[in-house]
PDB file of N, CA and C in Angstrom:
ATOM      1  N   UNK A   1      77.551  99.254 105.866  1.00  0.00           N
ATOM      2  CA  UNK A   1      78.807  99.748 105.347  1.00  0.00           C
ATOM      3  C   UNK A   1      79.934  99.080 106.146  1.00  0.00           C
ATOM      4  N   UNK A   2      80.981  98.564 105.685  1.00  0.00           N
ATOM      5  CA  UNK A   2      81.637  97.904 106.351  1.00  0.00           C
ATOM      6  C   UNK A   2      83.012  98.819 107.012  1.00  0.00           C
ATOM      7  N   UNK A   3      83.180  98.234 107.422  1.00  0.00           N
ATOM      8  CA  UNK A   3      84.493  99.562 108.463  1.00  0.00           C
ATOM      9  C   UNK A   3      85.480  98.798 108.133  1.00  0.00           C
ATOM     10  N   UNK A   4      87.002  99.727 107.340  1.00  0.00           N
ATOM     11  CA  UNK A   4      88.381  99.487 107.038  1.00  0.00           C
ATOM     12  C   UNK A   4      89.190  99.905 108.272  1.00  0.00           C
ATOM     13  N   UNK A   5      90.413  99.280 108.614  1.00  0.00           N
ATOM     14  CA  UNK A   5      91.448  99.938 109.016  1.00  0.00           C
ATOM     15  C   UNK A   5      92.787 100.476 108.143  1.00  0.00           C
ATOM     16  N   UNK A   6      92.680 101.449 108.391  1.00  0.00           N
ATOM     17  CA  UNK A   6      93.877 102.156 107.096  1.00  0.00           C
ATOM     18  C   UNK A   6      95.329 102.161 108.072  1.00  0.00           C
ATOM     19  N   UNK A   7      96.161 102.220 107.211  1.00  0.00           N
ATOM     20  CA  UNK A   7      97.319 102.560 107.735  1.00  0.00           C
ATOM     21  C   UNK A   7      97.764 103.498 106.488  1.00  0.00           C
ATOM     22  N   UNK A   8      98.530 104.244 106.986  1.00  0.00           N
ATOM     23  CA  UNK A   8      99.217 105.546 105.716  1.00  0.00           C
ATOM     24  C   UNK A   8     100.704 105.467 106.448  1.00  0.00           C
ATOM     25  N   UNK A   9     101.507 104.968 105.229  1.00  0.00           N
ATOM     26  CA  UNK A   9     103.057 104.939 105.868  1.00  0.00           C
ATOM     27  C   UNK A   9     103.559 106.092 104.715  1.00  0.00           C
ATOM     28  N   UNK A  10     104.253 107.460 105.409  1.00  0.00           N
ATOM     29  CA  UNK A  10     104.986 108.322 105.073  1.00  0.00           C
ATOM     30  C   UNK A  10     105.779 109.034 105.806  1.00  0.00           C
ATOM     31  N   UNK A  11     106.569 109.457 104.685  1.00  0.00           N
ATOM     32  CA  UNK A  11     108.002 110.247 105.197  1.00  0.00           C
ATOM     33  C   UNK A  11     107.268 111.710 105.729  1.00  0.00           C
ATOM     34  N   UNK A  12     107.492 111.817 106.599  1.00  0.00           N
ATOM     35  CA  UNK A  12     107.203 113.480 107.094  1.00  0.00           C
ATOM     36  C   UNK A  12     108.184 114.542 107.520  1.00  0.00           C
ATOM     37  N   UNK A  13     108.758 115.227 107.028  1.00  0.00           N
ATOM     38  CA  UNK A  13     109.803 116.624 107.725  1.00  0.00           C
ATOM     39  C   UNK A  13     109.222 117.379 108.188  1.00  0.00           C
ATOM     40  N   UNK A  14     109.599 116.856 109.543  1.00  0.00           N
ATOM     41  CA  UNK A  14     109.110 118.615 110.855  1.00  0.00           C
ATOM     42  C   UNK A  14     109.970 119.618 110.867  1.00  0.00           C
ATOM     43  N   UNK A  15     109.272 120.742 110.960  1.00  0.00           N
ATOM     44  CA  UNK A  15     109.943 122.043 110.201  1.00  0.00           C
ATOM     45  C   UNK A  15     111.399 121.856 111.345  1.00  0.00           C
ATOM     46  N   UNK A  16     111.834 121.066 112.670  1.00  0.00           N
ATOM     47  CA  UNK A  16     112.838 121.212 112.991  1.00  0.00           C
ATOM     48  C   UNK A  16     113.377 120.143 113.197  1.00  0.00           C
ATOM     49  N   UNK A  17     113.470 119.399 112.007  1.00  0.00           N
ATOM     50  CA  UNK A  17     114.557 118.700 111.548  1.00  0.00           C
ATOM     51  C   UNK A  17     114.813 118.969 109.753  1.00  0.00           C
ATOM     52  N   UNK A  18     116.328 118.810 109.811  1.00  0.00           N
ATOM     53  CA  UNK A  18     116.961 118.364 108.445  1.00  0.00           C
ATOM     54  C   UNK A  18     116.256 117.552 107.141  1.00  0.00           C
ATOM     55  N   UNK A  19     115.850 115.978 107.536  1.00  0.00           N
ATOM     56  CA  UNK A  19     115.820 115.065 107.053  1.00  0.00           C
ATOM     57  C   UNK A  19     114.663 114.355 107.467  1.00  0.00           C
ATOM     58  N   UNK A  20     113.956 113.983 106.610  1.00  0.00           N
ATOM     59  CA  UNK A  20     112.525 113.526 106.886  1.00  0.00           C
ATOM     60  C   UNK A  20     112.510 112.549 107.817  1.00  0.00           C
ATOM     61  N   UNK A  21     111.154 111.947 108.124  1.00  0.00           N
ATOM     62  CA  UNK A  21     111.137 110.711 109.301  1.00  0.00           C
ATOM     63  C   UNK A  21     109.676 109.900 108.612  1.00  0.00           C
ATOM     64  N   UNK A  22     110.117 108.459 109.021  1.00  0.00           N
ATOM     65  CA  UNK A  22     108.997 107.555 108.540  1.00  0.00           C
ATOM     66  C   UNK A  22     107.962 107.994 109.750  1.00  0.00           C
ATOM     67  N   UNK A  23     106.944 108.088 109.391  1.00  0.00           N
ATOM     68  CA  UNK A  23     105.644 107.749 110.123  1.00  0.00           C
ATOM     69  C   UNK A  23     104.525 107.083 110.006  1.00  0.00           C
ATOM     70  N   UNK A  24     103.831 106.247 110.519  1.00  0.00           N
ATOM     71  CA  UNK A  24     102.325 106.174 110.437  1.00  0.00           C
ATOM     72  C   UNK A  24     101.425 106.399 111.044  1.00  0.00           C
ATOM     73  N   UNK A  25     100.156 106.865 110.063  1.00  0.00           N
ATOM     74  CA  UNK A  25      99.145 107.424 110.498  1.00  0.00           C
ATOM     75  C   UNK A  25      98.202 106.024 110.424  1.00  0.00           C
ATOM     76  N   UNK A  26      97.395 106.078 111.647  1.00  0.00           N
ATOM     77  CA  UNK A  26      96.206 105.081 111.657  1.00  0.00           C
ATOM     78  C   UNK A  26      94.210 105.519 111.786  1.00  0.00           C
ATOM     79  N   UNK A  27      93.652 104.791 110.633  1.00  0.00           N
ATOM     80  CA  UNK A  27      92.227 105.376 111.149  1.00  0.00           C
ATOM     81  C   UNK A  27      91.402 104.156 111.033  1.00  0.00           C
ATOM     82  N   UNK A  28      90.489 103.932 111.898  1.00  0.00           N
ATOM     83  CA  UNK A  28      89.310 102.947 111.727  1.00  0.00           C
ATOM     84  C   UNK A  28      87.897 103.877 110.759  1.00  0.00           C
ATOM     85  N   UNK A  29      87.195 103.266 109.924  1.00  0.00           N
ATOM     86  CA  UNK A  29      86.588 104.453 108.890  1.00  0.00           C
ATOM     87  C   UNK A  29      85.438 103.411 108.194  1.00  0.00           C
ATOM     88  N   UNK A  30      83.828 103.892 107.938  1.00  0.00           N
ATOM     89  CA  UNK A  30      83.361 103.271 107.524  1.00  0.00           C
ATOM     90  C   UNK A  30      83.412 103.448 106.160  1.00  0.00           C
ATOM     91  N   UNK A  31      83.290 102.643 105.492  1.00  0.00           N
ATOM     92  CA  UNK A  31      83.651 103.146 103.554  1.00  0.00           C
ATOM     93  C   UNK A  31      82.872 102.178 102.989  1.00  0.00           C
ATOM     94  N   UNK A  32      82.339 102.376 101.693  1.00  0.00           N
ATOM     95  CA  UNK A  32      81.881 101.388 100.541  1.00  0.00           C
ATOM     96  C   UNK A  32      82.756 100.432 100.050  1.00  0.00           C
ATOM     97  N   UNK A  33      84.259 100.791  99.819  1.00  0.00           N
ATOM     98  CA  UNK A  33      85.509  99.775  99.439  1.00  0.00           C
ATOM     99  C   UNK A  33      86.586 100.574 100.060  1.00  0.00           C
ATOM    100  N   UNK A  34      87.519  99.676  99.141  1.00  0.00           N
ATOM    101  CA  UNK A  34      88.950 100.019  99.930  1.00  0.00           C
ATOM    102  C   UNK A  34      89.258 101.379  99.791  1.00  0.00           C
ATOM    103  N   UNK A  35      89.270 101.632  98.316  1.00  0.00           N
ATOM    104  CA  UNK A  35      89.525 103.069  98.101  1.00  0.00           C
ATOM    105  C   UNK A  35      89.293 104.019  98.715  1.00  0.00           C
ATOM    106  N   UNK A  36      88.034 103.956  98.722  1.00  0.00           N
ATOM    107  CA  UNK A  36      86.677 104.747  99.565  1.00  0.00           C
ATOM    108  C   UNK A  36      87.463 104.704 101.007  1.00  0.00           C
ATOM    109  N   UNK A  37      87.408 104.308 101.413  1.00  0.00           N
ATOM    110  CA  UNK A  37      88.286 104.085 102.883  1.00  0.00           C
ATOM    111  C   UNK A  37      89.572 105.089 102.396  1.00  0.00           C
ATOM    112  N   UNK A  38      90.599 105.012 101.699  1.00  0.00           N
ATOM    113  CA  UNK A  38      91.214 105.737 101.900  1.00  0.00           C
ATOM    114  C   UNK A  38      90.801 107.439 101.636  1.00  0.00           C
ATOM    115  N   UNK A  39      90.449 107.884 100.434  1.00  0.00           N
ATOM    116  CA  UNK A  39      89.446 108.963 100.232  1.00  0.00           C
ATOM    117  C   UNK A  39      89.421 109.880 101.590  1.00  0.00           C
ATOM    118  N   UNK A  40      87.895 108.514 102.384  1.00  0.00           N
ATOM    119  CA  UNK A  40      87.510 109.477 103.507  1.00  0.00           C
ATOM    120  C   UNK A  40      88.478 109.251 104.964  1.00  0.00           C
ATOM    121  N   UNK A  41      89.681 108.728 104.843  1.00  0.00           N
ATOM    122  CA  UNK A  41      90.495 108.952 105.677  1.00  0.00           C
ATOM    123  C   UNK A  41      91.501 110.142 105.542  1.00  0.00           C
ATOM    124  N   UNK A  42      91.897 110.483 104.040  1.00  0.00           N
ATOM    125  CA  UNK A  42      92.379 111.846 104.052  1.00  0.00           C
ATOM    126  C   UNK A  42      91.441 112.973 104.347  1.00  0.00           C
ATOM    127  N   UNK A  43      90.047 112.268 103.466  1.00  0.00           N
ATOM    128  CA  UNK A  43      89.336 113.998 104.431  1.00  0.00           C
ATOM    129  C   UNK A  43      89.375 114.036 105.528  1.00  0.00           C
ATOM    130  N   UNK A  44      89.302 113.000 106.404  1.00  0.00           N
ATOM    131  CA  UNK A  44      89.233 113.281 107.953  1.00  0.00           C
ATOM    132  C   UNK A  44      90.970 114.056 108.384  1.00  0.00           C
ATOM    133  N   UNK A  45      91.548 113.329 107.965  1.00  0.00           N
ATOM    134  CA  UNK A  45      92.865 113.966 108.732  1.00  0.00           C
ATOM    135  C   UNK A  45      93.734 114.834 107.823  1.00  0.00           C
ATOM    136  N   UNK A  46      93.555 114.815 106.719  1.00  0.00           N
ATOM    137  CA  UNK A  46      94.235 116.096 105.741  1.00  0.00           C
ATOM    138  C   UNK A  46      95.883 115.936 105.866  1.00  0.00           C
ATOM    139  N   UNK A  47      96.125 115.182 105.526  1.00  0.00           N
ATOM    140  CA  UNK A  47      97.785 114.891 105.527  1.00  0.00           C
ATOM    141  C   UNK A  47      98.508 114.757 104.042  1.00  0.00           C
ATOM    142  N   UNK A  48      99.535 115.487 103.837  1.00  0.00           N
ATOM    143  CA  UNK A  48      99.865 115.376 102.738  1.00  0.00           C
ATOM    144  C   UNK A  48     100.410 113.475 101.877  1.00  0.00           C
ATOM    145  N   UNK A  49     100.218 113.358 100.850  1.00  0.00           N
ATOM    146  CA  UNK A  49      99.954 112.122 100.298  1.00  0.00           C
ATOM    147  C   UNK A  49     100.907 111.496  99.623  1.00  0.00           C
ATOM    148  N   UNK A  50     101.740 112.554  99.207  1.00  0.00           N
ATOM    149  CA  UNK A  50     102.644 112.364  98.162  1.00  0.00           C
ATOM    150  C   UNK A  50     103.710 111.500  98.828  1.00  0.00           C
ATOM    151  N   UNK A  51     104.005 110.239  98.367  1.00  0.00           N
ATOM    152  CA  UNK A  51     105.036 108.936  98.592  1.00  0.00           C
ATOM    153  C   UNK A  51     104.734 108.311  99.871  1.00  0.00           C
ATOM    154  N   UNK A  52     103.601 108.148 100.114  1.00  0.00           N
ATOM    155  CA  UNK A  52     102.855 107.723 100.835  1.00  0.00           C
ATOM    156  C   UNK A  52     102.575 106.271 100.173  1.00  0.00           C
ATOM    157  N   UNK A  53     102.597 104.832 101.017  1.00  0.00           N
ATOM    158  CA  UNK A  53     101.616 103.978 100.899  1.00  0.00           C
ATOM    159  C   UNK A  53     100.577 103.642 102.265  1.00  0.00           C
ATOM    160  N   UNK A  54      99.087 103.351 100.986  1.00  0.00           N
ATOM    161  CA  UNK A  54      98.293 102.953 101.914  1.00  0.00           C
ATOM    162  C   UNK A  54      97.834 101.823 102.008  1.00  0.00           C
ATOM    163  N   UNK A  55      97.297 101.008 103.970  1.00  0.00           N
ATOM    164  CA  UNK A  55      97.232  99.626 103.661  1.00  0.00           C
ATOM    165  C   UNK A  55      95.783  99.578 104.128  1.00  0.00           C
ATOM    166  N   UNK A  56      94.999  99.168 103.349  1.00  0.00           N
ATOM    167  CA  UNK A  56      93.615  98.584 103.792  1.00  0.00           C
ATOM    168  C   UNK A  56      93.588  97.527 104.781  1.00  0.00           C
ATOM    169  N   UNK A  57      92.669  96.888 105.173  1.00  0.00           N
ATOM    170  CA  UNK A  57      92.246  95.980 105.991  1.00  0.00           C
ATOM    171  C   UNK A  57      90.653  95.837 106.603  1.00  0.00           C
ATOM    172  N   UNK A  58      89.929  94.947 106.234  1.00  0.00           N
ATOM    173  CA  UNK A  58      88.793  94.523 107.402  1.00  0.00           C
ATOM    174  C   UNK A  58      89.163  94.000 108.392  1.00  0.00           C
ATOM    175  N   UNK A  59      90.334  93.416 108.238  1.00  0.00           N
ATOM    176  CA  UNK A  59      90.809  92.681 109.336  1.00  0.00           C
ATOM    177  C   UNK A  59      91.072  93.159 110.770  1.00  0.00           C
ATOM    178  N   UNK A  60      91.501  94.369 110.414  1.00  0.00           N
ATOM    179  CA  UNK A  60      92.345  94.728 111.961  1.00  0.00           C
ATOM    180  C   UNK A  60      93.870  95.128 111.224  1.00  0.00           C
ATOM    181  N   UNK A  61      94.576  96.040 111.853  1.00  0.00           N
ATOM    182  CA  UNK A  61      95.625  96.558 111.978  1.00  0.00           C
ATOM    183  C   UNK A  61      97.165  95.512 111.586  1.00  0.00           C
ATOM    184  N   UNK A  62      96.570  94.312 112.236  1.00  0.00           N
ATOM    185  CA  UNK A  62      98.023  93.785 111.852  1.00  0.00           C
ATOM    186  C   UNK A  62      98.141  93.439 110.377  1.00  0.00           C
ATOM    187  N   UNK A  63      98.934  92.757 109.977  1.00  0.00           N
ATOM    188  CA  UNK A  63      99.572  92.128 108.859  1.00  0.00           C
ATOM    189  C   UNK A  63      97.875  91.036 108.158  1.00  0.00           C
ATOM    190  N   UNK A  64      97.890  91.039 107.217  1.00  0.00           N
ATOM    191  CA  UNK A  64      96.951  89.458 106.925  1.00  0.00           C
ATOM    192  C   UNK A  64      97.465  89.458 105.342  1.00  0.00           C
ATOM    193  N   UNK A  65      96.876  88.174 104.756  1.00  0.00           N
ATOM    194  CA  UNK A  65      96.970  88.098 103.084  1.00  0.00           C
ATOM    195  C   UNK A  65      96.352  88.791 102.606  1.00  0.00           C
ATOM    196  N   UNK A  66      94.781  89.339 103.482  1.00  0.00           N
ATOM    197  CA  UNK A  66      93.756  89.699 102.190  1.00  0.00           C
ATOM    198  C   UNK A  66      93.962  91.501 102.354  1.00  0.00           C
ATOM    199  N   UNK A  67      95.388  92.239 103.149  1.00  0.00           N
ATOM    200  CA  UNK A  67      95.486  93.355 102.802  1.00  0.00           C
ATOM    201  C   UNK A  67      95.678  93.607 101.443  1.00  0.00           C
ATOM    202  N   UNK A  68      94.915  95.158 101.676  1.00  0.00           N
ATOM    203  CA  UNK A  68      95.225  95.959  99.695  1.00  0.00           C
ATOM    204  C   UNK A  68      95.930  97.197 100.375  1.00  0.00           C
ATOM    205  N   UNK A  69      97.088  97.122  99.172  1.00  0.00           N
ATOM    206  CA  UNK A  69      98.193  98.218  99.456  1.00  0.00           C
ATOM    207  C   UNK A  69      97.877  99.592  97.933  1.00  0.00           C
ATOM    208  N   UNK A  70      97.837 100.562  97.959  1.00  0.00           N
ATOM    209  CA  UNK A  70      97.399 101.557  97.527  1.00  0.00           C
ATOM    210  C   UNK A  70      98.704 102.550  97.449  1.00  0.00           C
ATOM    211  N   UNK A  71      99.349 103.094  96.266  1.00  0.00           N
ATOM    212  CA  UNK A  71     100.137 103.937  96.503  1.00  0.00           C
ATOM    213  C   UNK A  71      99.788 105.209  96.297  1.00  0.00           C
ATOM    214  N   UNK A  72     100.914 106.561  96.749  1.00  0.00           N
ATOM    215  CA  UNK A  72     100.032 107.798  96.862  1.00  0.00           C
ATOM    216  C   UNK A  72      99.183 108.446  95.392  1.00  0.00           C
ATOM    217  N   UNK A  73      99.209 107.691  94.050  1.00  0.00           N
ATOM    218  CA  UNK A  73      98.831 108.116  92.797  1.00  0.00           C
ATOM    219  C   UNK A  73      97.624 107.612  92.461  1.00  0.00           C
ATOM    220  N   UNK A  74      97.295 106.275  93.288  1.00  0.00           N
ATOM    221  CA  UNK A  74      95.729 105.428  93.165  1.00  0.00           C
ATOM    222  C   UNK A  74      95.070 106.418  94.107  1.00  0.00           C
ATOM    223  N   UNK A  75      95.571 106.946  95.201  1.00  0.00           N
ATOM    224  CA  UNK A  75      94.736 107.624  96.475  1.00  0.00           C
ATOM    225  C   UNK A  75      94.789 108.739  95.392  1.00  0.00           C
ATOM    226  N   UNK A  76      95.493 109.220  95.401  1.00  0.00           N
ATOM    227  CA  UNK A  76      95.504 111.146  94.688  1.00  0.00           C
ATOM    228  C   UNK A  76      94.114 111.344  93.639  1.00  0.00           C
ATOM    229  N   UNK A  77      94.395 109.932  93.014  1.00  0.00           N
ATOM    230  CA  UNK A  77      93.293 110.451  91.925  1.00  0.00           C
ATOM    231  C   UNK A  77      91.891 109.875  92.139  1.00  0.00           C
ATOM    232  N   UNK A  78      91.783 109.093  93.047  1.00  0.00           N
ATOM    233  CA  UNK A  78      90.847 108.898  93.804  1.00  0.00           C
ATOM    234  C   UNK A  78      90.030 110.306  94.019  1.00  0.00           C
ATOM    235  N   UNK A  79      90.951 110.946  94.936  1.00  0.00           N
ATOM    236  CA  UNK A  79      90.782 112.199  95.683  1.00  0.00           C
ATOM    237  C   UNK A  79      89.755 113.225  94.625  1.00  0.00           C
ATOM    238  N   UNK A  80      90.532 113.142  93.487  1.00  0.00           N
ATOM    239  CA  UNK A  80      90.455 113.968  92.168  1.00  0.00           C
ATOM    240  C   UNK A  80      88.892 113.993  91.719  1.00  0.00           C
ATOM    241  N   UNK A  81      88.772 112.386  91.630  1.00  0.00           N
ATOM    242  CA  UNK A  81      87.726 112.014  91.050  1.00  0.00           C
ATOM    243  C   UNK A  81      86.467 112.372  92.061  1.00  0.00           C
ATOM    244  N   UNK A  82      86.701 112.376  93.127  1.00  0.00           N
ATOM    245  CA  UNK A  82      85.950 112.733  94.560  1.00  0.00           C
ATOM    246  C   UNK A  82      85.165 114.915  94.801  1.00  0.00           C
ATOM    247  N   UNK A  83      86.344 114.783  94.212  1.00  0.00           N
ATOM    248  CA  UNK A  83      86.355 116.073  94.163  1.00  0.00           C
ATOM    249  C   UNK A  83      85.560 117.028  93.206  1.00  0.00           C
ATOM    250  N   UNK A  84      85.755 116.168  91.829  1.00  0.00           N
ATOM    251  CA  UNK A  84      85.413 116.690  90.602  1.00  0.00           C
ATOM    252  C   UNK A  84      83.942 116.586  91.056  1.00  0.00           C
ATOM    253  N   UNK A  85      83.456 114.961  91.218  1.00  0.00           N
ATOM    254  CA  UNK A  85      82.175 114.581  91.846  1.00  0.00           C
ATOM    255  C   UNK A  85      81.391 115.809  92.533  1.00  0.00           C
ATOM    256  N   UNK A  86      81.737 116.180  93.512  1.00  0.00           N
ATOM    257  CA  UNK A  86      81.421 117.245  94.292  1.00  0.00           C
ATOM    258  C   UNK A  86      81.386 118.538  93.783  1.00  0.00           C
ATOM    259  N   UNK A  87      82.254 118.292  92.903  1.00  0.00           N
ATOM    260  CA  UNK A  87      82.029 120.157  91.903  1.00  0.00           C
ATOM    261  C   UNK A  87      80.711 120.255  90.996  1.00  0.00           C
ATOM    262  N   UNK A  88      80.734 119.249  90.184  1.00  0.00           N
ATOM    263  CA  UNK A  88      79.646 118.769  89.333  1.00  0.00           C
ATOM    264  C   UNK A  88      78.044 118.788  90.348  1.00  0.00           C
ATOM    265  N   UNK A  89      77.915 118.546  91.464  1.00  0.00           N
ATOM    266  CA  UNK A  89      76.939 118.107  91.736  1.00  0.00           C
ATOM    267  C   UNK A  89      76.195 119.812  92.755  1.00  0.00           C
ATOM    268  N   UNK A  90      77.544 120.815  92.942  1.00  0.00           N
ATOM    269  CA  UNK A  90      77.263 121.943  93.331  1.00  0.00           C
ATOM    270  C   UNK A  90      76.672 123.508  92.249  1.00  0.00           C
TER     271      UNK A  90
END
């Protein structure tokens, strides 16, 4: 199984501030594909998704050409489909 590095860039509001703040979240994660990588990086850390982009990588963390960028509606229904999976099979 090959191991992704994700990055998740989103706006987050801490309950004591006004006005949201960019953040990113980082995970190293073994997955079947890219998707998959993102999937089981929200189950691991449970962060809300919405206007969120996510950046794949085998590479490593920095920048390369062969990143895949994912926005929060490819992940969401990812999630969906993950989910349903798991209902069906209980």
């Amino acid at each position: 199984m090959p191991k992704y590095y994700v990055n998740i860039y989103a706006k987050v509001k801490p309950f004591n501030l006004k006005s949201p703040i960019d953040k990113e979240f980082r995970q190293i994660i073994d997955a079947n594909d890219e998707l998959d990588a993102c999937v089981k990086t929200w189950l691991r850390m449970r962060i809300a998704i919405k206007d969120s982009t996510w950046k794949v990588s085998e590479l490593g963390e920095d920048n390369h050409d062969d990143d895949i960028y994912f926005g929060h509606k490819e992940v969401e229904e990812a999630i969906k489909k993950r989910k349903k999976k798991w209902d069906d099979t209980s």
